[in-house]
N, C-alpha and C. Protein backbone atom coordinates (compact mmCIF):
# COMPACT_ATOMS: atom_id res chain seq x y z
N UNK A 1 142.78 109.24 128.01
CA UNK A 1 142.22 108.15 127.24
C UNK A 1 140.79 108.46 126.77
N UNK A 2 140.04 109.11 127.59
CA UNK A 2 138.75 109.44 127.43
C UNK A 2 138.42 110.31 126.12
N UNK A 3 139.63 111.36 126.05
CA UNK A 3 139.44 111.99 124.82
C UNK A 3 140.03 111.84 123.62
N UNK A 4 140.43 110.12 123.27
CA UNK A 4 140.73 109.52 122.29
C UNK A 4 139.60 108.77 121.80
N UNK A 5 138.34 108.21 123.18
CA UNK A 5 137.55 107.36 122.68
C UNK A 5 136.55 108.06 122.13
N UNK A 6 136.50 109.60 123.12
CA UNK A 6 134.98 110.50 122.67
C UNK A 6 134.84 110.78 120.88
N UNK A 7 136.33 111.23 120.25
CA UNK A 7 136.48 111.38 118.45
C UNK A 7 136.18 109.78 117.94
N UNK A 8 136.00 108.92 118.40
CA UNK A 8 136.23 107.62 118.17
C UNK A 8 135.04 107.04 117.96
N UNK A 9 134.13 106.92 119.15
CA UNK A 9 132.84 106.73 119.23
C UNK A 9 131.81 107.60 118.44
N UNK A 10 132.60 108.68 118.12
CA UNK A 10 131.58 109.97 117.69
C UNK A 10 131.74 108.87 115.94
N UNK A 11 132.77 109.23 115.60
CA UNK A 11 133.07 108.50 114.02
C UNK A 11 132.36 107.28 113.86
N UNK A 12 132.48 106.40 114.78
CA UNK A 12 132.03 104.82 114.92
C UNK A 12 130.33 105.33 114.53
N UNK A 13 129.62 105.98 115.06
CA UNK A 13 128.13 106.35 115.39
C UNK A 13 127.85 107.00 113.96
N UNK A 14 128.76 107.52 113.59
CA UNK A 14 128.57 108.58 112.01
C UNK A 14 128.26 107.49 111.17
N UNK A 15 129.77 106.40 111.33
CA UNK A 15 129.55 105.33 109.94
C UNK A 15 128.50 104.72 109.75
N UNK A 16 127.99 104.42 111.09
CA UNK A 16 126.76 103.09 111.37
C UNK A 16 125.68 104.25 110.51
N UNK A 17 125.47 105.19 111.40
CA UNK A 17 124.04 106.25 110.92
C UNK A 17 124.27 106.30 109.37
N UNK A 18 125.83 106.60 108.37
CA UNK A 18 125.35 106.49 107.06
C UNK A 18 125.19 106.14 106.30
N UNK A 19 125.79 104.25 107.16
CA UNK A 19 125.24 103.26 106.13
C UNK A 19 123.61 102.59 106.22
N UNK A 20 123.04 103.25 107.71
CA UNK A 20 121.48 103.19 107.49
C UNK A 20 120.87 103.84 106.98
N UNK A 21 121.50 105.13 106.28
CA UNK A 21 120.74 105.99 105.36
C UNK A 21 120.91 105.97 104.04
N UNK A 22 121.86 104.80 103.82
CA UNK A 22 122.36 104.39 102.41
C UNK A 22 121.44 102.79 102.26
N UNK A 23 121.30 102.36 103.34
CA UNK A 23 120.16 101.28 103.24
C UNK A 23 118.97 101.85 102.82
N UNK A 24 118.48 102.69 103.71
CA UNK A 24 117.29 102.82 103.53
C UNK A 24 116.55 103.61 102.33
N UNK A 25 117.76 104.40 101.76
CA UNK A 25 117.68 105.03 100.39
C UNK A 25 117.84 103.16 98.84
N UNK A 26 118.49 102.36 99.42
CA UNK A 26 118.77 101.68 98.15
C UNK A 26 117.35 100.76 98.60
N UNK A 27 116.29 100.47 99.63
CA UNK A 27 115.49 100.23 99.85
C UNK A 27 113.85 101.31 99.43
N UNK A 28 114.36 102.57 99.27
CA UNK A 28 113.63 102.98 98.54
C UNK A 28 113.60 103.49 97.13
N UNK A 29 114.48 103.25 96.52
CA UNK A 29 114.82 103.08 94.97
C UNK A 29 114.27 102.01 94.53
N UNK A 30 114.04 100.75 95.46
CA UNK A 30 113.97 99.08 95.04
C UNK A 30 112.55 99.36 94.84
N UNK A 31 111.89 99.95 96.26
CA UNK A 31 110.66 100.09 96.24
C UNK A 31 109.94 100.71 95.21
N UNK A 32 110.03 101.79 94.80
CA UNK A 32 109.62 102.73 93.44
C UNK A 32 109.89 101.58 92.28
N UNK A 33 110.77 100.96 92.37
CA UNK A 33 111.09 100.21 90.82
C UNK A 33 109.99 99.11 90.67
N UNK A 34 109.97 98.51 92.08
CA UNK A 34 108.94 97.45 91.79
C UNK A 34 107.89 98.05 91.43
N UNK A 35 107.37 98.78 91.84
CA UNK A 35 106.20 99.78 91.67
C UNK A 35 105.65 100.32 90.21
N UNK A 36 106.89 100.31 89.73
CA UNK A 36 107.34 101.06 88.50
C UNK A 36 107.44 99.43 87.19
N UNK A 37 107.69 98.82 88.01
CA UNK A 37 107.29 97.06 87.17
C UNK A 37 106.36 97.05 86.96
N UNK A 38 105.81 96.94 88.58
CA UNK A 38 103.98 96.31 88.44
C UNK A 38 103.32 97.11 87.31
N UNK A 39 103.68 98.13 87.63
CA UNK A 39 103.03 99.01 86.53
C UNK A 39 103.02 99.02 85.13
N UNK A 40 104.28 98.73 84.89
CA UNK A 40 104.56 98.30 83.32
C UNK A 40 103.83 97.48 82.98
N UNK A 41 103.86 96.36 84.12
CA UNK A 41 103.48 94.74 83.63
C UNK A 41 101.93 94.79 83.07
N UNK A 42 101.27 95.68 84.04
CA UNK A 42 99.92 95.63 83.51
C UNK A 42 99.66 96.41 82.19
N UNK A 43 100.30 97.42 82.10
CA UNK A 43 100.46 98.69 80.28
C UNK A 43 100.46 96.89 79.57
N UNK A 44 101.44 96.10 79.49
CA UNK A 44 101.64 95.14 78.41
C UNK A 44 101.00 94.13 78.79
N UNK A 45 100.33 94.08 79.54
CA UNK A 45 99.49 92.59 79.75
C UNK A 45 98.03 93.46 78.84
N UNK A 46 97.64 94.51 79.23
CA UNK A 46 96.78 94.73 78.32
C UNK A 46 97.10 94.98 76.85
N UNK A 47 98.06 95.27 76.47
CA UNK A 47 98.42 95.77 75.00
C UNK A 47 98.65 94.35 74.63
N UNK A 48 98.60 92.89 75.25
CA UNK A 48 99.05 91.66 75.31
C UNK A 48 100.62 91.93 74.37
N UNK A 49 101.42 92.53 75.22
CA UNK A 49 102.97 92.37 74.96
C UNK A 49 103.68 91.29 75.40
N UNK A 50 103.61 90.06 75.03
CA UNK A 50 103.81 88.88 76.14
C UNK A 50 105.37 89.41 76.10
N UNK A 51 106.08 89.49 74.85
CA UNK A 51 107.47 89.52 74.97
C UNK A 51 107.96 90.55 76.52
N UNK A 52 107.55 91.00 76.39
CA UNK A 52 107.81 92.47 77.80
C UNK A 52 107.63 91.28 78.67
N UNK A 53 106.10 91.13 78.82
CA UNK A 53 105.56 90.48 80.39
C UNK A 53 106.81 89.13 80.17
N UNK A 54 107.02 88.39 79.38
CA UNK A 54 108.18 87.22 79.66
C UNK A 54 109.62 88.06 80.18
N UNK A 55 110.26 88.83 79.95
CA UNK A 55 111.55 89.40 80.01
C UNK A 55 111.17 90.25 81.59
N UNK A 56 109.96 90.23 82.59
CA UNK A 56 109.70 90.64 83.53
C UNK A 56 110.06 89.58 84.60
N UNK A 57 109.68 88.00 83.95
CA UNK A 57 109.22 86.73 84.69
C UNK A 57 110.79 85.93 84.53
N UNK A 58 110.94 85.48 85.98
CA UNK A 58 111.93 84.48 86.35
C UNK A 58 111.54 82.94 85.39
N UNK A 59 112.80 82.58 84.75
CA UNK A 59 112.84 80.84 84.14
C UNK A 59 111.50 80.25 84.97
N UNK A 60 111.60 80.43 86.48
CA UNK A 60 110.86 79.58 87.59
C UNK A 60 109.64 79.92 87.82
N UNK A 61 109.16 81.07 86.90
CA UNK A 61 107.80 81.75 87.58
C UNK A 61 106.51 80.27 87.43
N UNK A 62 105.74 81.03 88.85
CA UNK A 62 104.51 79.96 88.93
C UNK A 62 103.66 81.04 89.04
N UNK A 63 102.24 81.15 88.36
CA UNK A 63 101.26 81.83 88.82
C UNK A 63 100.42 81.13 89.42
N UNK A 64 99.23 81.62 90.24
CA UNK A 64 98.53 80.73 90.70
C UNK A 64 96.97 81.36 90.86
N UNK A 65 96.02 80.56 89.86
CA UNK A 65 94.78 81.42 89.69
C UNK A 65 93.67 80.62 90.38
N UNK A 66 92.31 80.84 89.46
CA UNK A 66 91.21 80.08 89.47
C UNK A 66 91.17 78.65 88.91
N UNK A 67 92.15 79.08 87.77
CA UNK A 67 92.39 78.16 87.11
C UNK A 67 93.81 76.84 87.13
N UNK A 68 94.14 77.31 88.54
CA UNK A 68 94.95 76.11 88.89
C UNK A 68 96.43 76.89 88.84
N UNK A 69 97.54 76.10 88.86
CA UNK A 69 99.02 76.31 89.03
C UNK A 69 99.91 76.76 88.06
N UNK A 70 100.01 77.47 87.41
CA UNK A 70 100.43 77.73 85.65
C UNK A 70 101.90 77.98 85.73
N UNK A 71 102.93 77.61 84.89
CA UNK A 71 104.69 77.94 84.94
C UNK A 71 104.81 78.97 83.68
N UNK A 72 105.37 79.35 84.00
CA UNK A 72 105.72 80.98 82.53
C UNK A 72 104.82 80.72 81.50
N UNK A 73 105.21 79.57 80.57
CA UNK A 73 104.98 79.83 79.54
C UNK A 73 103.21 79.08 79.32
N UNK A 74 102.90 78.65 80.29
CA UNK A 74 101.28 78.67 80.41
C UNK A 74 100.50 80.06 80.78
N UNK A 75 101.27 80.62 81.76
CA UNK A 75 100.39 81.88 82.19
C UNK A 75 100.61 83.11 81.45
N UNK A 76 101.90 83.39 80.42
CA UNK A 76 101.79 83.67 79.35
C UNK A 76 100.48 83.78 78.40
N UNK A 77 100.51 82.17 78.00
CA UNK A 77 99.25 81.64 76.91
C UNK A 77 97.56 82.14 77.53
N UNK A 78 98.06 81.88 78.81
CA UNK A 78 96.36 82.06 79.53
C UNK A 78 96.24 83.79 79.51
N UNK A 79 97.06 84.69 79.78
CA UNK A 79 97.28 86.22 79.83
C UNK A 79 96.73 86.13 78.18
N UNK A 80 97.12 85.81 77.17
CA UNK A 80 97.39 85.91 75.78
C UNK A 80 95.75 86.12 75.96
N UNK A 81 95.29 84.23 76.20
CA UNK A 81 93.79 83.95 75.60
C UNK A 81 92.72 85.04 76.24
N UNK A 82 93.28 85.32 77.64
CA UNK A 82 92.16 86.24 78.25
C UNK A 82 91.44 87.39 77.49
N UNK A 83 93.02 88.15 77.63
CA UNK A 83 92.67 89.07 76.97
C UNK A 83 92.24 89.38 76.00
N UNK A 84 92.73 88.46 75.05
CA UNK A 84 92.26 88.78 73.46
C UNK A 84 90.48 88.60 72.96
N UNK A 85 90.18 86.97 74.20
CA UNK A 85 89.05 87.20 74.18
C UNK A 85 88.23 88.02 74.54
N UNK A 86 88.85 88.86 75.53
CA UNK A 86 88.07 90.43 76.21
C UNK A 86 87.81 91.38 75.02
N UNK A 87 88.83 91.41 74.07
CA UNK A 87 88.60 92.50 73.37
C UNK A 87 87.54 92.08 72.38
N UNK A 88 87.80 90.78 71.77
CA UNK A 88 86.79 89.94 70.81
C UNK A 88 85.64 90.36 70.90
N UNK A 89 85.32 90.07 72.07
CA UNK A 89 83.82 90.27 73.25
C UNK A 89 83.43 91.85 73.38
N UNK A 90 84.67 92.56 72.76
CA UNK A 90 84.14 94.27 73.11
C UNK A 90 84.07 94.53 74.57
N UNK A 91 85.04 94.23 75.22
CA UNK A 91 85.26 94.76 77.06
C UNK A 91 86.73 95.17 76.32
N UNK A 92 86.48 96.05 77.29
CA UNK A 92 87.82 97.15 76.66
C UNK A 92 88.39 97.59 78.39
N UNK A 93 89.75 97.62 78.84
CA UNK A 93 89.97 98.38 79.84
C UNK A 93 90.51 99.92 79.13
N UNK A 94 89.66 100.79 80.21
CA UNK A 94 89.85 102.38 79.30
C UNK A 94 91.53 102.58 80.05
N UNK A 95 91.60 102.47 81.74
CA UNK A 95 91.98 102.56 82.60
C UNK A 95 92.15 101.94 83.76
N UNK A 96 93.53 101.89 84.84
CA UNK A 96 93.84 101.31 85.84
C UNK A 96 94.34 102.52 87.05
N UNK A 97 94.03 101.93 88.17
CA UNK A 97 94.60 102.42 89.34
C UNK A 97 95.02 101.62 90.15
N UNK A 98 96.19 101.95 91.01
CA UNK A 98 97.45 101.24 91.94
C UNK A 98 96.37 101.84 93.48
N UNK A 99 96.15 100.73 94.15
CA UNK A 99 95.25 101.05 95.63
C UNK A 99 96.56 100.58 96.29
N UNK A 100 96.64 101.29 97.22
CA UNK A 100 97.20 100.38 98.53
C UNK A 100 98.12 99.40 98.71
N UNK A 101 99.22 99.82 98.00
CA UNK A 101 100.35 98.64 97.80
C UNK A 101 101.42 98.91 98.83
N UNK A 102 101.69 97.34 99.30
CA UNK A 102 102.39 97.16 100.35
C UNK A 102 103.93 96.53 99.86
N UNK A 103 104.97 96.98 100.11
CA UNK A 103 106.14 96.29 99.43
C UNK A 103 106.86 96.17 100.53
N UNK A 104 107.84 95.03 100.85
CA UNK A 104 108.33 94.17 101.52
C UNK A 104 109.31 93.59 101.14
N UNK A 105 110.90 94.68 101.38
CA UNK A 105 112.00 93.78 100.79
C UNK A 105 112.76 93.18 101.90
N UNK A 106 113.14 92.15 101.28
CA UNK A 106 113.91 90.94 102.07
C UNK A 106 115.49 90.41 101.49
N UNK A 107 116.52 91.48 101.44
CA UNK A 107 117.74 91.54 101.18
C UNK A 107 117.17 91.05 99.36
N UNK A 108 117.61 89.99 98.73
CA UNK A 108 117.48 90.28 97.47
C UNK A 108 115.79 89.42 96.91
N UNK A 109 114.80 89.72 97.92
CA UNK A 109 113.56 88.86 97.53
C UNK A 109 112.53 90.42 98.03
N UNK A 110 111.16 90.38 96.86
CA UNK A 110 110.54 91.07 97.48
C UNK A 110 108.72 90.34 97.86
N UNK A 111 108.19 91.09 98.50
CA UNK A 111 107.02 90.70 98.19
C UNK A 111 106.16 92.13 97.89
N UNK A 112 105.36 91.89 96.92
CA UNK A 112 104.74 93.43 96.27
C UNK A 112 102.69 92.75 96.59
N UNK A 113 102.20 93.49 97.03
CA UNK A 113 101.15 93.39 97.77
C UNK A 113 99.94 94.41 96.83
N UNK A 114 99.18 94.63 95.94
CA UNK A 114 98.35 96.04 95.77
C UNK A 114 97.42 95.35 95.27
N UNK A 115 96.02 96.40 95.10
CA UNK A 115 94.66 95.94 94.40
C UNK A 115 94.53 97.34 93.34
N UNK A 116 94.12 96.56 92.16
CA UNK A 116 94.32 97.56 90.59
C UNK A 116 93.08 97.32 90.64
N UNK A 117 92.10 98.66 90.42
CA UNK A 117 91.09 99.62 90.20
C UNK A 117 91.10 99.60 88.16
N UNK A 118 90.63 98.85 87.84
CA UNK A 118 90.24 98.85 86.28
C UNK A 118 89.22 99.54 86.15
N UNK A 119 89.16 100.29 85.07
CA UNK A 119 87.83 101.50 84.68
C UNK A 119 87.69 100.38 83.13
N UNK A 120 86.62 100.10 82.40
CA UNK A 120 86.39 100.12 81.10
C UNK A 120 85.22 100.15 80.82
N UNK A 121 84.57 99.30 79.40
CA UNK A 121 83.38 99.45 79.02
C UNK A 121 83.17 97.45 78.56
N UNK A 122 82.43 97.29 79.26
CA UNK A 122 81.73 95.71 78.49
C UNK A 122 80.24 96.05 77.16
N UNK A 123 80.78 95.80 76.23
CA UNK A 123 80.20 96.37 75.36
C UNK A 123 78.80 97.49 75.47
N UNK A 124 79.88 99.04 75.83
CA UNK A 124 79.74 100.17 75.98
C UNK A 124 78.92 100.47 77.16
N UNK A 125 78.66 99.12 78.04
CA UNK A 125 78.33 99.76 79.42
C UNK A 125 79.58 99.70 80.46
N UNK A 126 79.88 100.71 80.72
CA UNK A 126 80.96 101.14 82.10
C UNK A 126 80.98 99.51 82.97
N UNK A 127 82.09 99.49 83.18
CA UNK A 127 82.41 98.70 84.40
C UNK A 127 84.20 99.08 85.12
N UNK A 128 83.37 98.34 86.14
CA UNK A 128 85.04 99.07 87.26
C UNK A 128 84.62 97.41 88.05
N UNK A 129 85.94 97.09 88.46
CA UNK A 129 86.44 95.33 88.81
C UNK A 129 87.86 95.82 89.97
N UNK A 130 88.01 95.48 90.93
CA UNK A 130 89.29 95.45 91.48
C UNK A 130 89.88 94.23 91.22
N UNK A 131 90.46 94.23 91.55
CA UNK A 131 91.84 92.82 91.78
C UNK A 131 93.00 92.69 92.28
N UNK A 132 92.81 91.94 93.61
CA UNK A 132 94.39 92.32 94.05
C UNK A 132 95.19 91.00 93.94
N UNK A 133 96.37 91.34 94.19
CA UNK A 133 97.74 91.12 93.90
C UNK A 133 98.36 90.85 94.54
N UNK A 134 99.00 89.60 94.84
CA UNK A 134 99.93 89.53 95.59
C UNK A 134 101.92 88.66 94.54
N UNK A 135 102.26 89.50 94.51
CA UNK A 135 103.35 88.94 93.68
C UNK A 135 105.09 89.12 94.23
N UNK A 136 105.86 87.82 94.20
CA UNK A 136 106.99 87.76 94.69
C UNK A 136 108.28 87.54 93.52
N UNK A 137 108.98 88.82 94.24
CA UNK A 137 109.77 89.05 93.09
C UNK A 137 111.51 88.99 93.52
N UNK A 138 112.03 88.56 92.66
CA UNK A 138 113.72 88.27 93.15
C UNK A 138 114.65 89.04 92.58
N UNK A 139 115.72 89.20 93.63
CA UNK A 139 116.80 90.33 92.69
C UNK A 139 118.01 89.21 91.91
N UNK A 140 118.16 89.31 90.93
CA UNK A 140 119.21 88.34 90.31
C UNK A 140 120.12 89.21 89.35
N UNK A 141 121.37 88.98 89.49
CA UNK A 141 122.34 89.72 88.44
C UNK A 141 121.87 91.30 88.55
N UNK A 142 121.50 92.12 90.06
CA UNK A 142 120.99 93.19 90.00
C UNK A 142 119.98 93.93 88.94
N UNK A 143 118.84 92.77 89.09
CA UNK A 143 117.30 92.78 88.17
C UNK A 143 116.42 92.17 89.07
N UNK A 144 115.12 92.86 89.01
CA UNK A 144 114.43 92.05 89.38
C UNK A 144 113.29 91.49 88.39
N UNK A 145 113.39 90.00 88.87
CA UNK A 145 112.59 89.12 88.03
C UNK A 145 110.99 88.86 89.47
N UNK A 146 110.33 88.34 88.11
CA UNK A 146 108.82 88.40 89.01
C UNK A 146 108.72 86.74 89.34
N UNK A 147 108.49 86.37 90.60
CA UNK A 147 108.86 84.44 90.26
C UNK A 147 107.65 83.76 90.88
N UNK A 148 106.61 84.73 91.25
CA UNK A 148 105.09 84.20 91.76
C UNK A 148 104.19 85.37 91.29
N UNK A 149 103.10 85.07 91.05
CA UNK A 149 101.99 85.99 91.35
C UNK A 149 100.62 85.07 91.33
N UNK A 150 99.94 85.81 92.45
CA UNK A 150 98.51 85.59 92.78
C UNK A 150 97.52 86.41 92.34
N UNK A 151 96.49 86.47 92.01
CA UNK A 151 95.54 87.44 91.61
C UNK A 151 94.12 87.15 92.00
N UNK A 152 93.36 87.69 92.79
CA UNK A 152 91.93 87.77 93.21
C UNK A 152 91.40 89.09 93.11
N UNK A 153 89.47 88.54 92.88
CA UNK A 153 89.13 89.43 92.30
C UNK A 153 88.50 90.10 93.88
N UNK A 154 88.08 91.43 93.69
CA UNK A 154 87.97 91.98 94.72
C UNK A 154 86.07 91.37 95.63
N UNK A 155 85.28 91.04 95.70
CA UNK A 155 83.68 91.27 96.10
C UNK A 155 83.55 92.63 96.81
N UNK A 156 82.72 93.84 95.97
CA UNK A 156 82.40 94.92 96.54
C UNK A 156 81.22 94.43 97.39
């Protein structure tokens, strides 16, 4: 009997081990992608691509700033006004960097955690600003949509 259970147990131990290595691989594909969002999101929040940044954001998205509680299509308008007035004003971002991002998936919910390192010029004097991030994102119809984000600015 013993050497029916030893091929048995051995197989049983194989399946388990390669569906944790099939987890932990579709957990790091998820991870890179969000990564690979955040990243986008900011390319078109500065180029103010709202169409992109909307087709990123859940029906339900809430942001939540300085400026109070905003639903899509306010934090949209407020992304729109920011920026445009940045450029008006001659502040230009030249460049961004991804610090220290923490990602956190939770079967089909994530939470994406980082602080973006902006390089530009406020009319042609250099400035650098962090800001971190905290944004929660959902898997739906195998996509993920963005359905919170927080944003603070860093105090060096």
């Amino acid at each position: 009997m013993k050497y029916i259970l030893a091929p048995l147990l051995i197989c049983i131990c194989n399946i388990a081990f390669s569906q944790s290595q099939v987890q932990a691989s579709l957990v790091s594909q998820s991870t890179a992608h969000l990564l690979f969002l955040e990243r986008k999101w900011l390319i078109a929040e500065f180029a103010l691509d709202t169409a992109f940044l909307s087709s990123l954001m859940d029906a339900t998205f809430i942001s939540v700033s300085d400026e109070g509680i905003h639903n899509k299509q306010q934090c949209l308008q407020s992304m729109y006004s920011n920026i445009s007035q940045r450029l008006k004003d001659s502040i230009v971002i030249d460049s961004f960097n991804f610090e220290n991002p923490v990602i956190n998936i939770y079967d089909n919910t994530a939470v994406v955690i980082f602080t973006v390192h902006t390089h530009g010029k406020n009319k042609a004097m250099i400035t650098d600003r962090k800001t971190r991030f905290y944004d929660v994102w959902i898997k739906r119809n195998n996509e993920w949509k963005a359905i919170s984000s927080k944003g603070s600015t860093v105090e060096e």
